[in-house]
C-alpha atoms as a PDB file:
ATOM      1  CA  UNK A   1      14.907  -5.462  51.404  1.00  0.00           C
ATOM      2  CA  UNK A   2      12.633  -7.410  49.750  1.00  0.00           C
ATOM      3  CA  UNK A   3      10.062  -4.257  48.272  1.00  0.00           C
ATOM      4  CA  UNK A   4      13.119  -3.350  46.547  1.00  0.00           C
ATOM      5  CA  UNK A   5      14.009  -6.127  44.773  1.00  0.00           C
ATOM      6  CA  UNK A   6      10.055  -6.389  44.117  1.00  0.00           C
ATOM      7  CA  UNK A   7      10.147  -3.111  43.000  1.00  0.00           C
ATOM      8  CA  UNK A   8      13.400  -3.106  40.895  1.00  0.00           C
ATOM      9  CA  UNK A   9      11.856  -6.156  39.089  1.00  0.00           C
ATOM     10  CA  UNK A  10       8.739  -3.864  38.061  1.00  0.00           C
ATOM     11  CA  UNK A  11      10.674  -0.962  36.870  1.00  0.00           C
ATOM     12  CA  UNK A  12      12.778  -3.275  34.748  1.00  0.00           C
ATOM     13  CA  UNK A  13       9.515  -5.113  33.462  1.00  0.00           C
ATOM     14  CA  UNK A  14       7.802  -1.600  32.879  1.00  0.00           C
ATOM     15  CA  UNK A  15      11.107  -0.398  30.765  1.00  0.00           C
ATOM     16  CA  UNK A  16      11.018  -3.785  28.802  1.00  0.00           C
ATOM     17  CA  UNK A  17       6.999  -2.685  27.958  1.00  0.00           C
ATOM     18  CA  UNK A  18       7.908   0.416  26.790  1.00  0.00           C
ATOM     19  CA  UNK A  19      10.735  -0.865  24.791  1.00  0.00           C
ATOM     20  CA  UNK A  20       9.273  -3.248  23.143  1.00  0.00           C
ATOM     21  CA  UNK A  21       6.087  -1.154  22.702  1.00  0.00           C
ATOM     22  CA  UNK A  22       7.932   1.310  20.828  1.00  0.00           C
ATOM     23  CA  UNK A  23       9.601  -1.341  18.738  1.00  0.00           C
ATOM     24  CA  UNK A  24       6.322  -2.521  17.545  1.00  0.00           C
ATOM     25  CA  UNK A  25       5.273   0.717  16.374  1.00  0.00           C
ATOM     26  CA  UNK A  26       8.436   1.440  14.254  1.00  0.00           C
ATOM     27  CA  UNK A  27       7.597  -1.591  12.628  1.00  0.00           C
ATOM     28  CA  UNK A  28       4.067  -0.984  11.246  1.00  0.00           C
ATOM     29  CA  UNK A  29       4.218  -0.328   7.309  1.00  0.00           C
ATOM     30  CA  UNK A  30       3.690   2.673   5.627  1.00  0.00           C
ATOM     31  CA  UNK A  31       0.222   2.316   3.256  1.00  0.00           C
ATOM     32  CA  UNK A  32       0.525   1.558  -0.080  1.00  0.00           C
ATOM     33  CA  UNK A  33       0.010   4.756  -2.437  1.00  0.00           C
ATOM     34  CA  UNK A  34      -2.905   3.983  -5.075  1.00  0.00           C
ATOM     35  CA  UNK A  35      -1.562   3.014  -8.568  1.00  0.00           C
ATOM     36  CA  UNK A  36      -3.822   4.079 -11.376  1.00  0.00           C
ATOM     37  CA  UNK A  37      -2.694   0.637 -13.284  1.00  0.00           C
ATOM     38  CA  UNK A  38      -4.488  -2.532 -12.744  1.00  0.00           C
ATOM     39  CA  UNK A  39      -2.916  -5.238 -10.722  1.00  0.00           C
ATOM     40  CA  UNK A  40      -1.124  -7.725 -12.809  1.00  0.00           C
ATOM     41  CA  UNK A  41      -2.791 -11.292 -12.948  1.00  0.00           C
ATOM     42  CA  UNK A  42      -1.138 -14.662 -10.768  1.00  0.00           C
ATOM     43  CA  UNK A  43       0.084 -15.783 -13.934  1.00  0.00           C
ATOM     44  CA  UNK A  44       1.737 -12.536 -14.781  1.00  0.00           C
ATOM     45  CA  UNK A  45       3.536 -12.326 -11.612  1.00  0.00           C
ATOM     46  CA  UNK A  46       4.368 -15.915 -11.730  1.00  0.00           C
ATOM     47  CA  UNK A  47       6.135 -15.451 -15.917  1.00  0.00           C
ATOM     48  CA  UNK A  48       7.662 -12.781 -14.241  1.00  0.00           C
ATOM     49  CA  UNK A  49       9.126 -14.656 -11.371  1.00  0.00           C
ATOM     50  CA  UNK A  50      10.318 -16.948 -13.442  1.00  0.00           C
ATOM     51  CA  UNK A  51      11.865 -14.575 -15.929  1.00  0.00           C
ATOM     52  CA  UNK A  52      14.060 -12.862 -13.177  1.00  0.00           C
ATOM     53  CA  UNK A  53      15.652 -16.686 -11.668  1.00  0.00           C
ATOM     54  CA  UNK A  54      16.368 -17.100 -15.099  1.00  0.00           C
ATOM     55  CA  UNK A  55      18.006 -13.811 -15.788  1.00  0.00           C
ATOM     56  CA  UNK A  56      19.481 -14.446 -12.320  1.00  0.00           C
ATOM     57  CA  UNK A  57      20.958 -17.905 -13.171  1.00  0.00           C
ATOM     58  CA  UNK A  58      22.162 -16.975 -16.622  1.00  0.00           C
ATOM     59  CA  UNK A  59      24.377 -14.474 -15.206  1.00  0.00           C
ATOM     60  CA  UNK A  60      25.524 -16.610 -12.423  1.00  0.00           C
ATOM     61  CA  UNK A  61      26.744 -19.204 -14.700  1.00  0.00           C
ATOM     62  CA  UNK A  62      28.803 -16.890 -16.768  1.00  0.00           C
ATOM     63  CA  UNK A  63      32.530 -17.486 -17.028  1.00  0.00           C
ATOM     64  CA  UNK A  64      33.860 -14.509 -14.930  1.00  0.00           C
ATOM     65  CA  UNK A  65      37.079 -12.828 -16.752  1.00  0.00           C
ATOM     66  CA  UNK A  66      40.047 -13.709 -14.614  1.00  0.00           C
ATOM     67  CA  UNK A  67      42.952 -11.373 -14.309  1.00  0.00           C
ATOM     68  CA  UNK A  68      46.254 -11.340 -15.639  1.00  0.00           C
ATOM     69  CA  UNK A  69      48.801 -12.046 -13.516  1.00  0.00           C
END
């Protein structure tokens, strides 16, 4: 009785491999295609950073129009 408990335990370990081997592999990125323009500087990726929160806040804080009632 035992060998089958032993051996249920290794069939469900050996499906939980698989699975989870087969996970890892759908998460691996696809490689980057090669752009033909230079990579921006830190400091242009950080202006633009900051230009989208402030686009980003600006519209947040705008008075939504409320409906008639």
């Amino acid at each position: 009785m035992r060998s089958f408990g032993l051996i249920g335990l290794v069939l469900a370990l050996l499906i939980v491999g698989w699975l989870a081997k087969r996970q890892m592999g759908a998460l691996v990125a696809p490689p980057m295609p090669a752009s033909s323009a230079p990579a921006a500087s830190v400091r242009d990726q950080s202006q633009q950073i900051q230009q989208q929160i402030k686009q980003s806040l600006d519209a947040a804080t705008q008075p939504r129009a409320m409906p008639d009632e």
